[in-house]
PDB file of N, CA and C in Angstrom:
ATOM      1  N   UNK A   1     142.876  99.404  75.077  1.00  0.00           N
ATOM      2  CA  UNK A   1     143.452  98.613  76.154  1.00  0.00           C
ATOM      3  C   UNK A   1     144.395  97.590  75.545  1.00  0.00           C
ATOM      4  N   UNK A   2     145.810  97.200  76.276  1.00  0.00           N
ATOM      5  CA  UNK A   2     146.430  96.661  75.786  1.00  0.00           C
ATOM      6  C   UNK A   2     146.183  95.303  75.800  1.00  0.00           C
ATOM      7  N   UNK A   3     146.414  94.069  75.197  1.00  0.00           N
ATOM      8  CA  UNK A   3     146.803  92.587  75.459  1.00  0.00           C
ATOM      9  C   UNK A   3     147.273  92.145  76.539  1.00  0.00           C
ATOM     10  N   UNK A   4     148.287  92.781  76.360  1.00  0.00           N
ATOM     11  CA  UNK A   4     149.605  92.138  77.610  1.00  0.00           C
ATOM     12  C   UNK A   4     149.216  93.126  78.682  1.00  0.00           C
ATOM     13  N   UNK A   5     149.256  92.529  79.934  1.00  0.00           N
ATOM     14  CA  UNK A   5     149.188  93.566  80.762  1.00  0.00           C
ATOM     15  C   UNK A   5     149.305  92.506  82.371  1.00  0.00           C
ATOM     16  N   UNK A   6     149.575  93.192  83.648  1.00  0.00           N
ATOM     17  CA  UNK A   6     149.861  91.759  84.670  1.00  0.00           C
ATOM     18  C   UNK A   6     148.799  92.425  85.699  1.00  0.00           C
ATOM     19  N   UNK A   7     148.332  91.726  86.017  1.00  0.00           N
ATOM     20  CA  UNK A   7     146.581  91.988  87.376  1.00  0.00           C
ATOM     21  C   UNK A   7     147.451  92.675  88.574  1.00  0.00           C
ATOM     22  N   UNK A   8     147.503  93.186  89.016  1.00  0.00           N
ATOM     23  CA  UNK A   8     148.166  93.872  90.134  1.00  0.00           C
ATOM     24  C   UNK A   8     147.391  93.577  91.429  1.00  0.00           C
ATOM     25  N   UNK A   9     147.917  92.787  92.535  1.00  0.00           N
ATOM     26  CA  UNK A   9     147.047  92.245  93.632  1.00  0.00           C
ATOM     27  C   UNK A   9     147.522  92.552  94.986  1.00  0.00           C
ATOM     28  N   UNK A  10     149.251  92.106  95.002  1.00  0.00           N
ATOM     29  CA  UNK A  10     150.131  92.538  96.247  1.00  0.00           C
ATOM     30  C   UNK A  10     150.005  94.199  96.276  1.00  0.00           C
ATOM     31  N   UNK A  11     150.938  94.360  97.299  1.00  0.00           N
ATOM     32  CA  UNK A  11     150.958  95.646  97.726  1.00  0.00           C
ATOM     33  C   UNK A  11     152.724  95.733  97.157  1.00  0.00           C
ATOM     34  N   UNK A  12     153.284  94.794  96.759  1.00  0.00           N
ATOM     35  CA  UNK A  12     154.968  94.635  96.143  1.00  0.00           C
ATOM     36  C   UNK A  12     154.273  95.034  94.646  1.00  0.00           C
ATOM     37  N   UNK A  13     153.103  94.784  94.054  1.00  0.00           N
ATOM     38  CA  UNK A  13     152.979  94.761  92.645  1.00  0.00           C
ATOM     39  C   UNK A  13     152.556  96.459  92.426  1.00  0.00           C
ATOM     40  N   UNK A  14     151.937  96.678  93.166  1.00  0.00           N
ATOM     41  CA  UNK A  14     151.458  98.447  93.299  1.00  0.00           C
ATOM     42  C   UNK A  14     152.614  99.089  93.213  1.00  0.00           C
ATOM     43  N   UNK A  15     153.806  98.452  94.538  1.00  0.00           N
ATOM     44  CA  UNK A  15     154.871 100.135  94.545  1.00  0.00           C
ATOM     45  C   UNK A  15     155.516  99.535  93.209  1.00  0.00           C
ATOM     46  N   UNK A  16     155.676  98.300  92.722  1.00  0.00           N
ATOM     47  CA  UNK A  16     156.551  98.627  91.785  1.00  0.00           C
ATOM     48  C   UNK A  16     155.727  99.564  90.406  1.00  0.00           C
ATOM     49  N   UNK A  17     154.387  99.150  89.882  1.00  0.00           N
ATOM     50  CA  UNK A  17     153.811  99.905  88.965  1.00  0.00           C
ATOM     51  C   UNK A  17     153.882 101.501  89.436  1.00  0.00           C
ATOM     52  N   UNK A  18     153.883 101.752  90.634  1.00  0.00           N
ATOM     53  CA  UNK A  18     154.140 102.946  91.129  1.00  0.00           C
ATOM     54  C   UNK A  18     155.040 104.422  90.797  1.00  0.00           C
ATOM     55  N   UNK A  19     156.701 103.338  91.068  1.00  0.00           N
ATOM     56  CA  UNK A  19     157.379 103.220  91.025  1.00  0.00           C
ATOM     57  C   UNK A  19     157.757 103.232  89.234  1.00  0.00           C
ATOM     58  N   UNK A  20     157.726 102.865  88.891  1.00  0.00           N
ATOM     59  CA  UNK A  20     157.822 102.596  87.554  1.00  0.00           C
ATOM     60  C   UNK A  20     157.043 103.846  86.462  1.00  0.00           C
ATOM     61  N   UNK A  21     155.916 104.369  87.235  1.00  0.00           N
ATOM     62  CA  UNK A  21     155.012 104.933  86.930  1.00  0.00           C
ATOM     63  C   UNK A  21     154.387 104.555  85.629  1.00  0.00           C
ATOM     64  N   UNK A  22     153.954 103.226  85.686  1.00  0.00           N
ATOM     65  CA  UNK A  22     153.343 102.130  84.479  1.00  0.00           C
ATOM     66  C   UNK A  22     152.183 102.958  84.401  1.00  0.00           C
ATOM     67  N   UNK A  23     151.135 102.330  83.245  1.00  0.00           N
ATOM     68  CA  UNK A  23     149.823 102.844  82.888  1.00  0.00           C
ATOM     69  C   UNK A  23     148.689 101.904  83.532  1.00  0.00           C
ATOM     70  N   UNK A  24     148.142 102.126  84.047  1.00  0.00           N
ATOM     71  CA  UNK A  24     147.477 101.264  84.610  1.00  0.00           C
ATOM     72  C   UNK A  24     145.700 101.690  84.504  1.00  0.00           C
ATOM     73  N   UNK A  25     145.355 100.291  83.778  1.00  0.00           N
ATOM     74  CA  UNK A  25     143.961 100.161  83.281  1.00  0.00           C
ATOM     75  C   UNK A  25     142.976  99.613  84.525  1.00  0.00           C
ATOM     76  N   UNK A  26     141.823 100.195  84.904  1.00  0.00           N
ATOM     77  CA  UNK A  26     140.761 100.093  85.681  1.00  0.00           C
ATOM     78  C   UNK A  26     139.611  99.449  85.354  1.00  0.00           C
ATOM     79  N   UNK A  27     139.118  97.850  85.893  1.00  0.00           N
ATOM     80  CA  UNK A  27     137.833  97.076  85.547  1.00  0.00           C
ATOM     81  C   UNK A  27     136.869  96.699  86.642  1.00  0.00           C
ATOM     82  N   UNK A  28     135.625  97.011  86.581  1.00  0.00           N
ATOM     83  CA  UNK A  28     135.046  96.703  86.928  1.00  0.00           C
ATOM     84  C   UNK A  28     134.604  95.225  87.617  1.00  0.00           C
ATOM     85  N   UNK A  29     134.702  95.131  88.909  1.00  0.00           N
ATOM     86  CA  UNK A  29     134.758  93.299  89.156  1.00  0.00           C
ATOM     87  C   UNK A  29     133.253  92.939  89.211  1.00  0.00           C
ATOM     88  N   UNK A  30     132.245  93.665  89.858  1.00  0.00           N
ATOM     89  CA  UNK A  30     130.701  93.515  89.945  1.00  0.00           C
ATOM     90  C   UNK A  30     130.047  94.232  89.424  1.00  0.00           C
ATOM     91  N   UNK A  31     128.609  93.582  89.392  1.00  0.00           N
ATOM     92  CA  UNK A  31     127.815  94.331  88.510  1.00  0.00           C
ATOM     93  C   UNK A  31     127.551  94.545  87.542  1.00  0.00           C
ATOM     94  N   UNK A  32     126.711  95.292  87.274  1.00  0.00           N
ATOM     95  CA  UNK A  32     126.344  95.706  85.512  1.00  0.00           C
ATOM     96  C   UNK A  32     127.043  95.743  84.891  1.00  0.00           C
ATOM     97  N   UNK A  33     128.511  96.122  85.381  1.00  0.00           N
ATOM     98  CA  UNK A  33     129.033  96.591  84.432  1.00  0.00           C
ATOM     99  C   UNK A  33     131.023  96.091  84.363  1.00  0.00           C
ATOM    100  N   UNK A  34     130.549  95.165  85.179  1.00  0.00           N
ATOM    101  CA  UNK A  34     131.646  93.866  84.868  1.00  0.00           C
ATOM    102  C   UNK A  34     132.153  93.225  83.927  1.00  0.00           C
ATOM    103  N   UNK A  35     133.548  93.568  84.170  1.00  0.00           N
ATOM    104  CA  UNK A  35     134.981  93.512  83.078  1.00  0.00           C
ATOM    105  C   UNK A  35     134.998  94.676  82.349  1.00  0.00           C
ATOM    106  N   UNK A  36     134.244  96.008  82.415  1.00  0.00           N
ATOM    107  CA  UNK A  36     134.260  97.047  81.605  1.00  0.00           C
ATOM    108  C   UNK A  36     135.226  98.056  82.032  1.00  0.00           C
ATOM    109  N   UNK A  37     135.832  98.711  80.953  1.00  0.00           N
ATOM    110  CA  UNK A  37     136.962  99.661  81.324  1.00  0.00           C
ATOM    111  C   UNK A  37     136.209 100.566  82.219  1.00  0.00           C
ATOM    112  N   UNK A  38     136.574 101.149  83.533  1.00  0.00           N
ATOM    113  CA  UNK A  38     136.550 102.049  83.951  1.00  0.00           C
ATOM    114  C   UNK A  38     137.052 103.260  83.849  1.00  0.00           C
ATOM    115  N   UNK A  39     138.566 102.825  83.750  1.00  0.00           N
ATOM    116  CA  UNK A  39     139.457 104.230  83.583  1.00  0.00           C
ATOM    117  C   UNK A  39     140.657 103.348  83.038  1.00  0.00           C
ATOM    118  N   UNK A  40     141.165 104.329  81.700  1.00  0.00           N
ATOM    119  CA  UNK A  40     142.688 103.765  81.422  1.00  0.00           C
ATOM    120  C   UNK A  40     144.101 104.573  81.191  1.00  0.00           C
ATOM    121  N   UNK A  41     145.189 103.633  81.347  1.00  0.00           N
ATOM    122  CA  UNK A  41     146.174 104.905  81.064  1.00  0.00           C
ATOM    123  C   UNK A  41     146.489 105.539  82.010  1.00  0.00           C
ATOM    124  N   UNK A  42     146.039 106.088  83.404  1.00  0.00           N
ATOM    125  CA  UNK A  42     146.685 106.814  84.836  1.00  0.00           C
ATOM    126  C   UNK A  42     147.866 105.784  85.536  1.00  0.00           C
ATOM    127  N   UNK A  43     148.609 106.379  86.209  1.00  0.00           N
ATOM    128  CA  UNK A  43     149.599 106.459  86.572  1.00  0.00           C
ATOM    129  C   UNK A  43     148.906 106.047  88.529  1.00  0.00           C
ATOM    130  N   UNK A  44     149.548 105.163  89.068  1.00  0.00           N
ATOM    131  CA  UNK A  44     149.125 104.820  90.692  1.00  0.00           C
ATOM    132  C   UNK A  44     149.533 106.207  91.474  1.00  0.00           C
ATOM    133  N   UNK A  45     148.745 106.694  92.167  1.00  0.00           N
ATOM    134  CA  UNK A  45     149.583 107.854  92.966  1.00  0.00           C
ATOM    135  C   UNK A  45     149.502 107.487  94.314  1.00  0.00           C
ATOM    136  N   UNK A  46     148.641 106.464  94.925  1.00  0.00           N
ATOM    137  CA  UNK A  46     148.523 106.180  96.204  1.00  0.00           C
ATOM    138  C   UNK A  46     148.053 105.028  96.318  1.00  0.00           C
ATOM    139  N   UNK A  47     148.352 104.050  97.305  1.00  0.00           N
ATOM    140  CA  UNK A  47     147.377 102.971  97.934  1.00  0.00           C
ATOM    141  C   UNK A  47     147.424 102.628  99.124  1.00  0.00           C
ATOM    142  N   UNK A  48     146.825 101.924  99.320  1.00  0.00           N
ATOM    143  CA  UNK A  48     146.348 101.153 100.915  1.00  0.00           C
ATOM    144  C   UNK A  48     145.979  99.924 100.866  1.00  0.00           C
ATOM    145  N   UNK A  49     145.561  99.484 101.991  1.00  0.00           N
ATOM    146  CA  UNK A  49     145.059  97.842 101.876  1.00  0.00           C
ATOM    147  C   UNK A  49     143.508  98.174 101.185  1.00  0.00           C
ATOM    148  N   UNK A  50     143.019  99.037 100.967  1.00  0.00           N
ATOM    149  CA  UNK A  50     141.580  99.502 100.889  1.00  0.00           C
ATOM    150  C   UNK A  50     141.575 100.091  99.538  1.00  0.00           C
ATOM    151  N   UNK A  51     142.268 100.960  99.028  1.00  0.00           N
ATOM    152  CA  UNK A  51     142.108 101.496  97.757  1.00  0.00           C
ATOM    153  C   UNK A  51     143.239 102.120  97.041  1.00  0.00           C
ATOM    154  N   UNK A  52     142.950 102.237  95.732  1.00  0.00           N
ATOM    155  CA  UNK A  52     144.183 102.948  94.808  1.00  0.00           C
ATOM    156  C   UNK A  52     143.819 104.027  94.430  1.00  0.00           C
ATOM    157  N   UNK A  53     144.682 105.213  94.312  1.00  0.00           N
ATOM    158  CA  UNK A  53     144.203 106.428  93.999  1.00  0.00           C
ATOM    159  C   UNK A  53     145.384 106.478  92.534  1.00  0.00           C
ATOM    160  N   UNK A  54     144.619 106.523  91.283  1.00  0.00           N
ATOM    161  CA  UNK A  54     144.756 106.787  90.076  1.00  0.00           C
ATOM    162  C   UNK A  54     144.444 107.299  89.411  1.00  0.00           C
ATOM    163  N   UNK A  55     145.159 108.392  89.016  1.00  0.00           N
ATOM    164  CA  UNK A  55     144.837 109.692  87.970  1.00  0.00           C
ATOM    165  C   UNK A  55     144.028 110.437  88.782  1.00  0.00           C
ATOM    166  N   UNK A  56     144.202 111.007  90.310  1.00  0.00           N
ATOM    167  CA  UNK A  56     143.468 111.491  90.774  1.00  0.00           C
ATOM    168  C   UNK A  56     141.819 111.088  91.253  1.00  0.00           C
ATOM    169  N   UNK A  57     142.033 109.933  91.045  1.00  0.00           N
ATOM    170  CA  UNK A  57     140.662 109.478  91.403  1.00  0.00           C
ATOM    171  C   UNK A  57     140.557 107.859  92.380  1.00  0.00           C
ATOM    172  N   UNK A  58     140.067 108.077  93.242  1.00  0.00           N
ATOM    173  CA  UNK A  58     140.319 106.663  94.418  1.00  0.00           C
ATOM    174  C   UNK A  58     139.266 105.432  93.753  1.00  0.00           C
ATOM    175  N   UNK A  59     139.947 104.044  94.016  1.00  0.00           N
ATOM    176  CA  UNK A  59     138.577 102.841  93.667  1.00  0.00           C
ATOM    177  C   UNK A  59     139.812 101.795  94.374  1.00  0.00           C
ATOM    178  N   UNK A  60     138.369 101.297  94.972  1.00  0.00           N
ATOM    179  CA  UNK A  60     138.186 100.089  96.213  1.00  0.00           C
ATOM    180  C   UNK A  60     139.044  98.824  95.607  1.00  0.00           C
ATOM    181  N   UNK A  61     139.720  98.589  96.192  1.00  0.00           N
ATOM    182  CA  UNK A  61     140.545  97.433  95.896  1.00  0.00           C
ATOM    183  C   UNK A  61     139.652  96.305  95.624  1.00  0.00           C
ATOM    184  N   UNK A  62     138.451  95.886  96.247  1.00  0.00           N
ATOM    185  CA  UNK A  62     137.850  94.498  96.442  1.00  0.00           C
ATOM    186  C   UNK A  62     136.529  95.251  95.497  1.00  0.00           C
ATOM    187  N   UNK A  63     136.350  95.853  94.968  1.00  0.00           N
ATOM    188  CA  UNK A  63     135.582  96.399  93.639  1.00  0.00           C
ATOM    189  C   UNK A  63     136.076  96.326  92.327  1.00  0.00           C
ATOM    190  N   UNK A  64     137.416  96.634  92.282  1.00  0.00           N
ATOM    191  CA  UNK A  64     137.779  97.024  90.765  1.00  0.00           C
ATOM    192  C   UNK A  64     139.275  96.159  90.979  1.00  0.00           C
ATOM    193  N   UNK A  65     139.486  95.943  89.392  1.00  0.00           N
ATOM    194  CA  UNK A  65     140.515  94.638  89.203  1.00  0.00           C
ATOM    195  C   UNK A  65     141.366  95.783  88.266  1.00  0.00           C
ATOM    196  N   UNK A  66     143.102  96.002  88.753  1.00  0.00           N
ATOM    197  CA  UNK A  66     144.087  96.646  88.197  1.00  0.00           C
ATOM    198  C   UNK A  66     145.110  96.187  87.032  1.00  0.00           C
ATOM    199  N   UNK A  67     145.046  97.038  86.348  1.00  0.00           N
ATOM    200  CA  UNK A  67     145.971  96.219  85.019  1.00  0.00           C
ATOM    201  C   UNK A  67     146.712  96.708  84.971  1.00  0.00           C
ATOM    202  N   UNK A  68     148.606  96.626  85.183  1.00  0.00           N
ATOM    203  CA  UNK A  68     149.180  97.287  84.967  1.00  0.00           C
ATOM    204  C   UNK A  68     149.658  96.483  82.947  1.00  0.00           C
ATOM    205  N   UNK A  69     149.722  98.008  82.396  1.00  0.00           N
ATOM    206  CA  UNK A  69     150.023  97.642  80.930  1.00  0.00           C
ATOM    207  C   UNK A  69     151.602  97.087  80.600  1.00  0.00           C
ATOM    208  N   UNK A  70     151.626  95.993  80.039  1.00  0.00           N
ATOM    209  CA  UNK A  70     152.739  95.880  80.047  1.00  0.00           C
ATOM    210  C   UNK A  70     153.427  96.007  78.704  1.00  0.00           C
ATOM    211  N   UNK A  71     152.608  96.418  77.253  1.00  0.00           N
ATOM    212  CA  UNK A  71     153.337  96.358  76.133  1.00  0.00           C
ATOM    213  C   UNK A  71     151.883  97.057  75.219  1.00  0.00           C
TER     214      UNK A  71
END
């Protein structure tokens, strides 16, 4: 996982990582297993006010915290 990287929160910060087709790292916000990589490196293919679908796989916006990589 990289250093640099910017939290992705708007729905302007999604299309642009989107858009861009940035790498975008997946963390855990609750639970056991909080601040832990979930998934890294996929590409955004979808969102909503509700969830992001990355690398083929959907997670809850108000569950998991988005990193787009920036370096």
């Amino acid at each position: 996982m990289s250093n640099i990287y910017k939290v992705l929160k708007t729905d302007s910060e999604f299309l642009t990582a989107a858009l861009k087709q940035s790498e975008v790292d997946i963390l855990e916000r609750h639970g056991d297993l909080a601040r832990c990589i979930v998934d890294c490196g996929g590409s955004i293919q979808k969102w909503s006010p509700v969830s992001v679908k990355v690398a083929d796989s959907y997670y809850m916006r108000n569950e998991f915290e988005f990193r787009m990589v920036l370096a």
